[in-house]
N, C-alpha and C. Protein backbone atom coordinates (compact mmCIF):
# COMPACT_ATOMS: atom_id res chain seq x y z
N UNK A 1 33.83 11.04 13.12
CA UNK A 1 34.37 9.69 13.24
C UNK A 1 33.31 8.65 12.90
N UNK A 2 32.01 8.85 13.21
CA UNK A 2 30.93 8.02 12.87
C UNK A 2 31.00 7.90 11.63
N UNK A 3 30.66 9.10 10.77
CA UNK A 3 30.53 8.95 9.48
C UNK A 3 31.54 8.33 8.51
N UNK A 4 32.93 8.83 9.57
CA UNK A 4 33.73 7.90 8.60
C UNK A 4 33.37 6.49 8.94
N UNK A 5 33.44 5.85 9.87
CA UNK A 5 32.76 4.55 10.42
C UNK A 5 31.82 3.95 9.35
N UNK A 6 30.58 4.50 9.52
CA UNK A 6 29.62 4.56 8.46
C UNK A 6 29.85 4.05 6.85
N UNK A 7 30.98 5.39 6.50
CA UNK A 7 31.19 4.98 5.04
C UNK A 7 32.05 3.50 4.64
N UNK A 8 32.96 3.47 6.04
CA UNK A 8 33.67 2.53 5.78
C UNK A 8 33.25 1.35 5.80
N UNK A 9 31.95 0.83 6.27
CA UNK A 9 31.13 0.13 6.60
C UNK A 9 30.35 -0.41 5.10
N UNK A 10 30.01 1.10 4.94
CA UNK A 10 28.98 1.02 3.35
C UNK A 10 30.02 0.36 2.41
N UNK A 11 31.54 1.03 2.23
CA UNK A 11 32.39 0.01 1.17
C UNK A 11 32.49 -0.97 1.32
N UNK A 12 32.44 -1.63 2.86
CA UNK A 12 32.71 -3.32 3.33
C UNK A 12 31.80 -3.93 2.79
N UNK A 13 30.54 -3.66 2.37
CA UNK A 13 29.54 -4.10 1.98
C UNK A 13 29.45 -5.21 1.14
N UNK A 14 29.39 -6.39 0.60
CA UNK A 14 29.95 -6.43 -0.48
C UNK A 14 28.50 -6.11 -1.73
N UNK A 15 29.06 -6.15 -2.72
CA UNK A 15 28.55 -5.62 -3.93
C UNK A 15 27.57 -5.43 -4.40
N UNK A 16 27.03 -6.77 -4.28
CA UNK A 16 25.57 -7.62 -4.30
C UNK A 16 24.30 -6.96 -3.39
N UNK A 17 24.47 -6.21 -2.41
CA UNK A 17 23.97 -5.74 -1.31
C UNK A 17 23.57 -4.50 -1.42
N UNK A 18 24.81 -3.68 -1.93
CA UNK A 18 24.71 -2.09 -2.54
C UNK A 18 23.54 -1.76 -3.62
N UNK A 19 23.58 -2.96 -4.67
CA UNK A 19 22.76 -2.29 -5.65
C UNK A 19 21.70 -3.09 -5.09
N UNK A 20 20.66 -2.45 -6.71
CA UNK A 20 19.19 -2.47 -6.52
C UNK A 20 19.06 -3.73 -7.38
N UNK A 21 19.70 -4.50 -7.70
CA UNK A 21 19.31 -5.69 -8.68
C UNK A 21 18.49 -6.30 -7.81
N UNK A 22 18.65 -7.08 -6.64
CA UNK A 22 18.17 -7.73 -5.92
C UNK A 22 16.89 -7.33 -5.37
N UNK A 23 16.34 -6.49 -5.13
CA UNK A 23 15.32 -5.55 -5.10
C UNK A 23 14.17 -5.03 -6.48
N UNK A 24 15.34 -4.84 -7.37
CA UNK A 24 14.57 -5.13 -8.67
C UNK A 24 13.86 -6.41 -8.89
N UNK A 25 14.24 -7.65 -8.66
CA UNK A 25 14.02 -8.81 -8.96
C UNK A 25 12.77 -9.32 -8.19
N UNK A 26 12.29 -8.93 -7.05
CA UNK A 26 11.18 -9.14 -6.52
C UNK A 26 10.42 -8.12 -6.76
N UNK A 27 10.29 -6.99 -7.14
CA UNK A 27 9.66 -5.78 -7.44
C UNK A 27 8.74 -5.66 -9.10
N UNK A 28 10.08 -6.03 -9.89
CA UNK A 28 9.85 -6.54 -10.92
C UNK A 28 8.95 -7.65 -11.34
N UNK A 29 9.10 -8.84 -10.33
CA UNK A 29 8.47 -10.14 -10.66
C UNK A 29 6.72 -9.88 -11.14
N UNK A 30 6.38 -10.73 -11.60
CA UNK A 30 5.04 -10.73 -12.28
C UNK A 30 3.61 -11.02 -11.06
N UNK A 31 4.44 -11.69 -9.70
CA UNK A 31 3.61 -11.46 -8.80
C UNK A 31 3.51 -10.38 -8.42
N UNK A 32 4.48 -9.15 -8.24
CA UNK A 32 4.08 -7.73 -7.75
C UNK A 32 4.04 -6.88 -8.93
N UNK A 33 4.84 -7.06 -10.18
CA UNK A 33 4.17 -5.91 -11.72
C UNK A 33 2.94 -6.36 -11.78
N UNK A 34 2.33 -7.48 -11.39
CA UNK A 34 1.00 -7.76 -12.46
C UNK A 34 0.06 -6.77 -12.20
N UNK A 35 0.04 -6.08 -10.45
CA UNK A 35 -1.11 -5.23 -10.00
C UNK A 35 -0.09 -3.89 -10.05
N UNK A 36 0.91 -3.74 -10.02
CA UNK A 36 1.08 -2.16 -9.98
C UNK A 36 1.48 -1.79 -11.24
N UNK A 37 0.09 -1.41 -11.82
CA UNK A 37 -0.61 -0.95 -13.16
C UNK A 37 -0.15 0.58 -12.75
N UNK A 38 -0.39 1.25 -14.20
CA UNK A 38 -0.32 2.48 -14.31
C UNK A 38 -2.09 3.19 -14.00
N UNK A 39 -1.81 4.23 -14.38
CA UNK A 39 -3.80 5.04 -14.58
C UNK A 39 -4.39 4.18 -14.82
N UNK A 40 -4.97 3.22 -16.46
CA UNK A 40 -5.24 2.69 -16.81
C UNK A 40 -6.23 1.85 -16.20
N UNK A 41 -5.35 1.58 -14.76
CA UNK A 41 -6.25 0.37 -13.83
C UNK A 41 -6.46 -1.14 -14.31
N UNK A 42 -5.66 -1.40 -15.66
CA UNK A 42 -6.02 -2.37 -15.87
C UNK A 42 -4.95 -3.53 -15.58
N UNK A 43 -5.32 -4.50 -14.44
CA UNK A 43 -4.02 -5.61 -14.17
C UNK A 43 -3.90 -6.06 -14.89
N UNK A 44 -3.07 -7.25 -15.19
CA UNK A 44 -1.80 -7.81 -15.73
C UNK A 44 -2.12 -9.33 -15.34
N UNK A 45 -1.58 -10.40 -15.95
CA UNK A 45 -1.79 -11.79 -15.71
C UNK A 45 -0.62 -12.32 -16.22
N UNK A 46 0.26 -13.35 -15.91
CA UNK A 46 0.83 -14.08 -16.54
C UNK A 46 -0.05 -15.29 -18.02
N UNK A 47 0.46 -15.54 -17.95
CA UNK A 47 0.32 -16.36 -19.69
C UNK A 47 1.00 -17.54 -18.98
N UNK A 48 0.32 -18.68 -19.89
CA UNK A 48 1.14 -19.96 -19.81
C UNK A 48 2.77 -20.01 -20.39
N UNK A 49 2.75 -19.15 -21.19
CA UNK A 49 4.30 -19.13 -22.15
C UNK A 49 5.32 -18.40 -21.49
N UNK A 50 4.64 -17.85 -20.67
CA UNK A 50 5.56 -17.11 -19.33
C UNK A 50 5.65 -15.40 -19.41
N UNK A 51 4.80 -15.26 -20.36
CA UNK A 51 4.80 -13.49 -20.57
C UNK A 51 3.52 -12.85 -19.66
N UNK A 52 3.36 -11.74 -19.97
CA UNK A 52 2.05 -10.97 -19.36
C UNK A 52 1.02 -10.79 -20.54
N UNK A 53 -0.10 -10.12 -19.95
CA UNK A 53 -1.31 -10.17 -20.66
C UNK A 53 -2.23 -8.92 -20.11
N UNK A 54 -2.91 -8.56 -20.57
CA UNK A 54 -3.89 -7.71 -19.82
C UNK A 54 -5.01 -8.86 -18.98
N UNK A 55 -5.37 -8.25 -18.07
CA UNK A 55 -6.42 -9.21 -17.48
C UNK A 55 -7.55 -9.68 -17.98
N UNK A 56 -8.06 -11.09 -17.99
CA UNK A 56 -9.10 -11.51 -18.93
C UNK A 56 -10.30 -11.25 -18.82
N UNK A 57 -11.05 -11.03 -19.51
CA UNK A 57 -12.81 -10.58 -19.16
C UNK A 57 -12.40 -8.56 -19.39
N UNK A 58 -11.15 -8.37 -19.53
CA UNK A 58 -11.66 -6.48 -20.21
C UNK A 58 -11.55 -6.08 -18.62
N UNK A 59 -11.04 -6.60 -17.50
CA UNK A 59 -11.19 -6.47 -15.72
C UNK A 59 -10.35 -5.19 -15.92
N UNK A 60 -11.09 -4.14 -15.56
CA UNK A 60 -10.52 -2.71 -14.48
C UNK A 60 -10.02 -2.57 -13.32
N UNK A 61 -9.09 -1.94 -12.75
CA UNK A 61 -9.09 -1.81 -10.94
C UNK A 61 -10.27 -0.66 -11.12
N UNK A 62 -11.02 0.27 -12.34
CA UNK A 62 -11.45 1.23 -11.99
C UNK A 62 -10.77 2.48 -10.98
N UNK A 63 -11.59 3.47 -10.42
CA UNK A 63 -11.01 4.81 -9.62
C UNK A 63 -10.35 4.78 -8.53
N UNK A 64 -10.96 3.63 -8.69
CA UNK A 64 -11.06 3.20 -6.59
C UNK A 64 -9.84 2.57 -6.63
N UNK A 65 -9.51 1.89 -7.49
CA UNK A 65 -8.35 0.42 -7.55
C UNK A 65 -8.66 -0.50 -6.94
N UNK A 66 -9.98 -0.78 -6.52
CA UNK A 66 -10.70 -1.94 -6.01
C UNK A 66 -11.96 -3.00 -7.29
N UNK A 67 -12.27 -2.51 -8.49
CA UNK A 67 -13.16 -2.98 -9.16
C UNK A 67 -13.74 -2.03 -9.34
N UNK A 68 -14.36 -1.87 -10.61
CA UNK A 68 -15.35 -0.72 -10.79
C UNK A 68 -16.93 -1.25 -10.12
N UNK A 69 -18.06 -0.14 -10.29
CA UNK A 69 -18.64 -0.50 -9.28
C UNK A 69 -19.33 -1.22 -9.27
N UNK A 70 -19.97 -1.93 -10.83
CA UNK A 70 -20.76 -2.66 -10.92
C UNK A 70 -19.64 -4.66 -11.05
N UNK A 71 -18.45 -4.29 -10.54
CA UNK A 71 -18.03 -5.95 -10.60
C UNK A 71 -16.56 -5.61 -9.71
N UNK A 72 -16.49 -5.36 -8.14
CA UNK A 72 -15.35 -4.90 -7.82
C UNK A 72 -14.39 -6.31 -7.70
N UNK A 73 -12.79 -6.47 -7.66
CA UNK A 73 -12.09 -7.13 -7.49
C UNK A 73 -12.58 -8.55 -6.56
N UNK A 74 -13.10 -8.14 -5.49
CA UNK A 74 -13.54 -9.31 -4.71
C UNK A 74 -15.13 -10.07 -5.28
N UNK A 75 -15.03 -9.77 -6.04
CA UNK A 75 -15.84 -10.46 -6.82
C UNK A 75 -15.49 -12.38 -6.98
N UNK A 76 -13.98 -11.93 -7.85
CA UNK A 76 -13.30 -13.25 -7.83
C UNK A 76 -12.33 -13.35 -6.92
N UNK A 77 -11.33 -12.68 -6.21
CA UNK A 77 -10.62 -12.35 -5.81
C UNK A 77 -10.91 -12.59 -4.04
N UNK A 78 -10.95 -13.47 -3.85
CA UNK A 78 -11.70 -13.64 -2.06
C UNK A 78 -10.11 -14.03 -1.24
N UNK A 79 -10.52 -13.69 0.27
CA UNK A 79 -9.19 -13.20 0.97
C UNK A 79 -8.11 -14.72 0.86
N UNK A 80 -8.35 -15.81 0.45
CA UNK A 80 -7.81 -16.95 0.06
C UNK A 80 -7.52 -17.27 -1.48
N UNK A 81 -6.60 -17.86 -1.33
CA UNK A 81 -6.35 -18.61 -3.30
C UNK A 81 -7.07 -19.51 -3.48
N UNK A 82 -7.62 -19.92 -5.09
CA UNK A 82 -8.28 -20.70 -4.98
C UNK A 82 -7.56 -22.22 -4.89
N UNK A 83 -8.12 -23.42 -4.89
CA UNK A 83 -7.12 -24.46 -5.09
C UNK A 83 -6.92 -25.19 -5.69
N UNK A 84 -7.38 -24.99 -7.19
CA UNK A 84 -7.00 -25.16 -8.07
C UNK A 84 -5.99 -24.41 -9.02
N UNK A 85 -5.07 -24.80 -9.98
CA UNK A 85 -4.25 -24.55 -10.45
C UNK A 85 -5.11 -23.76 -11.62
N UNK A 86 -4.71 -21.90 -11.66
CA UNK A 86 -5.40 -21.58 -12.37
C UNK A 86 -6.53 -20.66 -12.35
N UNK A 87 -6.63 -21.43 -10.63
CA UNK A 87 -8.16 -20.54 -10.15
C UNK A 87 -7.85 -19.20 -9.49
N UNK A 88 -9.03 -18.19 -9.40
CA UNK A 88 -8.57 -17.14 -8.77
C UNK A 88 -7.81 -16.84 -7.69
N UNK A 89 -6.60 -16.30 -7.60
CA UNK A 89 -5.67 -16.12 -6.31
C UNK A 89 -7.01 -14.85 -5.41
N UNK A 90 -5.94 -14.98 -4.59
CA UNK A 90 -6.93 -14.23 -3.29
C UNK A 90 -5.95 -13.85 -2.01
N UNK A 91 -6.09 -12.78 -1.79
CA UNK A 91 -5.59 -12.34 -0.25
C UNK A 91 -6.12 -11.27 0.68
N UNK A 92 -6.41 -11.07 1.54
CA UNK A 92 -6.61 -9.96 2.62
C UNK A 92 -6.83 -8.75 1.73
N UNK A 93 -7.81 -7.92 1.58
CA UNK A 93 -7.55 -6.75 0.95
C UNK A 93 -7.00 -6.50 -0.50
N UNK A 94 -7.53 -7.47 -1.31
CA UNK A 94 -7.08 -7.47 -3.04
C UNK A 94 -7.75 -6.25 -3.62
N UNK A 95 -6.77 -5.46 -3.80
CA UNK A 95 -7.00 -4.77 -4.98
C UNK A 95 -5.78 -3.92 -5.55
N UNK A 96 -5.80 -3.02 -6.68
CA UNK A 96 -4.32 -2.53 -6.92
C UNK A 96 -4.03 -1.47 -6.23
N UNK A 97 -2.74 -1.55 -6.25
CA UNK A 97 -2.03 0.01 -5.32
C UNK A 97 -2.44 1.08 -6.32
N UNK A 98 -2.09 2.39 -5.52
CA UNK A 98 -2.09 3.52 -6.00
C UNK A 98 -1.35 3.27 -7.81
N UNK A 99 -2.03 4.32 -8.56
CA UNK A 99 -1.39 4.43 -9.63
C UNK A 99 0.27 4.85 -10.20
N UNK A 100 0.58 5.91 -8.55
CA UNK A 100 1.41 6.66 -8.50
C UNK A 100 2.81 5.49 -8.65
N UNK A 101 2.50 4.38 -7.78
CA UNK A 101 3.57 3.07 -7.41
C UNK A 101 2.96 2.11 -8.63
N UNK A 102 3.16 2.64 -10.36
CA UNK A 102 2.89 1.50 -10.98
C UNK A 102 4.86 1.46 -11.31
N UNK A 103 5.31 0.43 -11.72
CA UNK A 103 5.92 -0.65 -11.80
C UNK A 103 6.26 -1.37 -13.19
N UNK A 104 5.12 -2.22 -13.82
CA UNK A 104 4.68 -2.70 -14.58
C UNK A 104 5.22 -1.77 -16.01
N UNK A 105 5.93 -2.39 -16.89
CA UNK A 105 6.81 -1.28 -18.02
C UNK A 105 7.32 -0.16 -17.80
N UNK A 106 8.08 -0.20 -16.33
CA UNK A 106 9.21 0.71 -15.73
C UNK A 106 10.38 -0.02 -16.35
N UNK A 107 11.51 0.60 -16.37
CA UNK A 107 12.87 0.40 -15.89
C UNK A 107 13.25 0.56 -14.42
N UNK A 108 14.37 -0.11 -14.32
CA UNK A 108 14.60 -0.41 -12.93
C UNK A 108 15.10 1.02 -12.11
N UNK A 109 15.39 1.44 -12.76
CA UNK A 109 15.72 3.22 -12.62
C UNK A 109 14.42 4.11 -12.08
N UNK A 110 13.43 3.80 -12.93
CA UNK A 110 12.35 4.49 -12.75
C UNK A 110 11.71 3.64 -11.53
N UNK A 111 12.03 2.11 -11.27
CA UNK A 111 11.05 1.76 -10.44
C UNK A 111 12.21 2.44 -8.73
N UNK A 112 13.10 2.18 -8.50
CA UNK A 112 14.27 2.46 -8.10
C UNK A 112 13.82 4.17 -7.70
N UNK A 113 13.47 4.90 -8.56
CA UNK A 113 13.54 6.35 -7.75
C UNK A 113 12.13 6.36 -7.42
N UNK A 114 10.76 5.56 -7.80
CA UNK A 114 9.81 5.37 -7.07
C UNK A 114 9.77 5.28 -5.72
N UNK A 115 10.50 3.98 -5.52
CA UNK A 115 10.68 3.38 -3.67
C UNK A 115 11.17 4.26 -3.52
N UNK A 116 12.12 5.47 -3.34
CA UNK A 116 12.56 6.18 -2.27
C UNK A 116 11.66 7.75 -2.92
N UNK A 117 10.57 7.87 -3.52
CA UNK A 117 9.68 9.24 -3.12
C UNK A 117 8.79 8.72 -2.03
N UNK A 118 8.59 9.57 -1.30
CA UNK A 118 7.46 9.14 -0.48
C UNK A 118 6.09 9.65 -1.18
N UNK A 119 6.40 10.58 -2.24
CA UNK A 119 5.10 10.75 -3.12
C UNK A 119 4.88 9.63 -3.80
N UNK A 120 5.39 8.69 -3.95
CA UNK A 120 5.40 7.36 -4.97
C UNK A 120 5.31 6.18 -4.23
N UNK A 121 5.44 6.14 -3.06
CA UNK A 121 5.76 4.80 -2.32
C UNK A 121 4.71 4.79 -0.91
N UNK A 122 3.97 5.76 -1.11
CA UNK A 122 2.50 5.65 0.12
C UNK A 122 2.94 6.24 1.55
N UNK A 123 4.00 6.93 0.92
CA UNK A 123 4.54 8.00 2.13
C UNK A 123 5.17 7.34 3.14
N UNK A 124 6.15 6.32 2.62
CA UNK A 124 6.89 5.50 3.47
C UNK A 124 8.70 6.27 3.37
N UNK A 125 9.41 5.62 4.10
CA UNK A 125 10.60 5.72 4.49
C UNK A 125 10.72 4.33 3.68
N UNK A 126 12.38 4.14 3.26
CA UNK A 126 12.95 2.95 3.30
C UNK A 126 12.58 1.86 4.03
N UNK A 127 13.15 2.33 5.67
CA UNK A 127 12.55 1.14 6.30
C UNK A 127 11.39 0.89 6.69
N UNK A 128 10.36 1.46 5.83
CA UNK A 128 8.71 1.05 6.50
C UNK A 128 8.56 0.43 4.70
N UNK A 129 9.13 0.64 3.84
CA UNK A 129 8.92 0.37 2.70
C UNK A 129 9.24 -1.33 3.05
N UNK A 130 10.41 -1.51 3.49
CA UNK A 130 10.69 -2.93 4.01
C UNK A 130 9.85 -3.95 4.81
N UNK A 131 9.23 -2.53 6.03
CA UNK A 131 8.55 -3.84 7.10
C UNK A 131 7.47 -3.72 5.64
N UNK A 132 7.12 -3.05 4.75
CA UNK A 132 5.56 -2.97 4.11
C UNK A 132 5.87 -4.47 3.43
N UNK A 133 6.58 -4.62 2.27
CA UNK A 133 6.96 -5.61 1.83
C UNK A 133 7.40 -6.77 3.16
N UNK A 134 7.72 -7.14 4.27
CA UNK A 134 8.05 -8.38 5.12
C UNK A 134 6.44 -8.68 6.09
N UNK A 135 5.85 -7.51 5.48
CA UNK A 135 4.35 -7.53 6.74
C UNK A 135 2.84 -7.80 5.86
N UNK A 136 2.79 -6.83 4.98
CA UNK A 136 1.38 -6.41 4.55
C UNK A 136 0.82 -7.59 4.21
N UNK A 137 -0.19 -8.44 4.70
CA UNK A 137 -0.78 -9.78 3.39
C UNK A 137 -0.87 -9.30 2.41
N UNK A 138 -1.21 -8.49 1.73
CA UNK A 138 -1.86 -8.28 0.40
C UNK A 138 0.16 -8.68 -0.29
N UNK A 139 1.12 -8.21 0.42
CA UNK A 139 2.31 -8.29 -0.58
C UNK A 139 2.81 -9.70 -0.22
N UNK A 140 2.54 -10.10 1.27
CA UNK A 140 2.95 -11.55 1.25
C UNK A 140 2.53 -12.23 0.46
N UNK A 141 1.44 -12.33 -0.12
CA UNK A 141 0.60 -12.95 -1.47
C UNK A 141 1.50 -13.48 -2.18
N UNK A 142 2.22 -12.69 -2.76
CA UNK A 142 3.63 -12.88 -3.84
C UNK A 142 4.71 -13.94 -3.80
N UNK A 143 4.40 -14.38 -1.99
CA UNK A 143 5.41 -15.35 -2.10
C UNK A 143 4.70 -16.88 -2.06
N UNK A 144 3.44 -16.76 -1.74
CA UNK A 144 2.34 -17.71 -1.66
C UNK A 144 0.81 -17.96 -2.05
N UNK A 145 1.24 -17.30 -3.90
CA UNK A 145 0.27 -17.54 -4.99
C UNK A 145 -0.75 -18.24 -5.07
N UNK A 146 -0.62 -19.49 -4.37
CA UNK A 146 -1.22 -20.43 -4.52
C UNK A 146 -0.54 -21.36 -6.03
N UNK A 147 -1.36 -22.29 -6.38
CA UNK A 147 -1.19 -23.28 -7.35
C UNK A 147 -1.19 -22.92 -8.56
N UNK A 148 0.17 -23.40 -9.09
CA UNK A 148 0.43 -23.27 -11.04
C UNK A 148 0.66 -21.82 -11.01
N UNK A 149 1.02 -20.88 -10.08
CA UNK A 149 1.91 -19.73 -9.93
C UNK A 149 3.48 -19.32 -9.33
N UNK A 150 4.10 -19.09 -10.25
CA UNK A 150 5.51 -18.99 -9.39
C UNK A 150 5.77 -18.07 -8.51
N UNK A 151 6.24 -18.20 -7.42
CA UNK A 151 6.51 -17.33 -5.79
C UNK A 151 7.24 -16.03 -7.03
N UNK A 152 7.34 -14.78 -6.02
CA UNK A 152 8.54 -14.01 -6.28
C UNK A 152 9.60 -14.45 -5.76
N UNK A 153 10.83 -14.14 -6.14
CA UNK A 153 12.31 -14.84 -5.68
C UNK A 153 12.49 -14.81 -4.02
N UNK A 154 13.09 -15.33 -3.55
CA UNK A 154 13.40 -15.46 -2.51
C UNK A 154 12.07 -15.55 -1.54
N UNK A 155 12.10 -14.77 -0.45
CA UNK A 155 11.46 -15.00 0.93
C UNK A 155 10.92 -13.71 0.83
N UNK A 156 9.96 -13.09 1.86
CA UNK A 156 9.77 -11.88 2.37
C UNK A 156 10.56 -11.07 3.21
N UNK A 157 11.71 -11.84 4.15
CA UNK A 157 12.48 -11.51 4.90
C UNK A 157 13.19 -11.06 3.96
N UNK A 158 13.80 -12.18 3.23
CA UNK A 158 15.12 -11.57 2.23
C UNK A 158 15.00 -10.44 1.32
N UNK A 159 13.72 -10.45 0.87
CA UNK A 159 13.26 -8.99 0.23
C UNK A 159 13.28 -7.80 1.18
N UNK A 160 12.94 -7.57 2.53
CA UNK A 160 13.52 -6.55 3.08
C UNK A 160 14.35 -6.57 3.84
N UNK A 161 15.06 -7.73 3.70
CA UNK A 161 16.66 -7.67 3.97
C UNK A 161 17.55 -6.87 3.07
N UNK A 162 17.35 -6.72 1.79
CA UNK A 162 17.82 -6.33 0.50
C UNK A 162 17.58 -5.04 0.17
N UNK A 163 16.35 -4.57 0.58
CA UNK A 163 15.69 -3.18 0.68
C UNK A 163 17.04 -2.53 1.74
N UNK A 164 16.83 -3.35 3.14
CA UNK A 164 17.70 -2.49 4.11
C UNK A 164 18.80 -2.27 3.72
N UNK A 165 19.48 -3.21 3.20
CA UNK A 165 21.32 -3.42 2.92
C UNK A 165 21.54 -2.30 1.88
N UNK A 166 19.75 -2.43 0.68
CA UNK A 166 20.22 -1.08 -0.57
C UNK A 166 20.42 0.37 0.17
N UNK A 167 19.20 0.77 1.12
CA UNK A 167 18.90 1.77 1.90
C UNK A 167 20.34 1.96 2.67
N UNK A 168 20.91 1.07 3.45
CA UNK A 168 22.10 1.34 4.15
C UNK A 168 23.39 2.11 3.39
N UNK A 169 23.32 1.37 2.09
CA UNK A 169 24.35 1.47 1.23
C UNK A 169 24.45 2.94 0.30
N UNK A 170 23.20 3.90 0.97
CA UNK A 170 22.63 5.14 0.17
C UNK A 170 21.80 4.99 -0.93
N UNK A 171 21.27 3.54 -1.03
CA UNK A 171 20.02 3.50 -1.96
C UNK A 171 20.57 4.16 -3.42
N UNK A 172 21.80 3.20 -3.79
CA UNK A 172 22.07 3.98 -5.24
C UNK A 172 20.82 3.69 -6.37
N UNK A 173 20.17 3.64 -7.78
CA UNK A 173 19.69 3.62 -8.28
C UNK A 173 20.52 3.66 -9.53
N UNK A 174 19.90 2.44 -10.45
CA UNK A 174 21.04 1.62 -11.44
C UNK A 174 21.24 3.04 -12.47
């Protein structure tokens, strides 16, 4: 009886909630693709024209995904943004995620069956994938760039509001 409960629940849903678009869209954004690079290690920057770039100065995450060793990330990268428009952003613990969670020239499919491996997603569940995204500074960053950077869409709440509602809904994948 639950489960029927359950399913009947998941169809009430409405539409918007079920899929992963909404989830794509902050995942995707250029505040969270720019660092979840592939092997490579090398981040990502927006452009004035609104595209991406490789990072300027030839910048590595290196092995570590913190800076290689002779110039690591916090070099420029200090736990604050700078305040100028332009200047180095900064948060708690800057450097790139695992290689395994790159992002960055995925499809939404591929980023989509990422979040739910726990080999791919830092050995989280759905809902820790959520509090990770509504908690971690390093991801709150995304919504508070600092200057002459655009937020990712919405809020942090609403991003793992969207996570939960996909997760509830059986986490389809486009």
């Amino acid at each position: 009886m639950i489960r029927v409960l359950l399913l009947l629940g998941a169809v009430a849903l409405p539409a918007a909630a079920q899929d992963f678009d909404a989830v794509h869209a902050v995942l995707s954004h250029p505040r969270c693709a720019n660092c979840h690079v592939g092997g490579d290690g090398i981040p990502l920057q927006s452009t004035d024209a609104g595209g991406v770039q490789a990072h300027a100065y030839g910048i590595r995450g290196g092995a570590s995904r913190v800076g290689i060793e002779t110039l690591p990330c916090l070099t420029c990268h200090t736990d604050r943004n700078g305040v100028l428009p332009g200047s180095a952003p900064g948060a708690e613990g800057w450097a790139l995620p695992p290689a395994e969670m790159q992002w960055a020239a995925r499809s939404p499919a591929e980023i989509c069956a990422q979040i739910k491996d726990p080999e791919r997603n830092g050995g989280r569940t759905l809902a820790e994938v959520a509090d990770h995204v509504s908690h971690d500074p390093l991801v709150l960053w995304g919504w508070d760039p600092g200057p002459g950077r655009d937020p990712a869409p919405g809020t942090p709440e609403e991003a793992a509001a969207a996570i939960r509602a996909w997760a509830e809904a059986g986490a389809p994948c486009p």
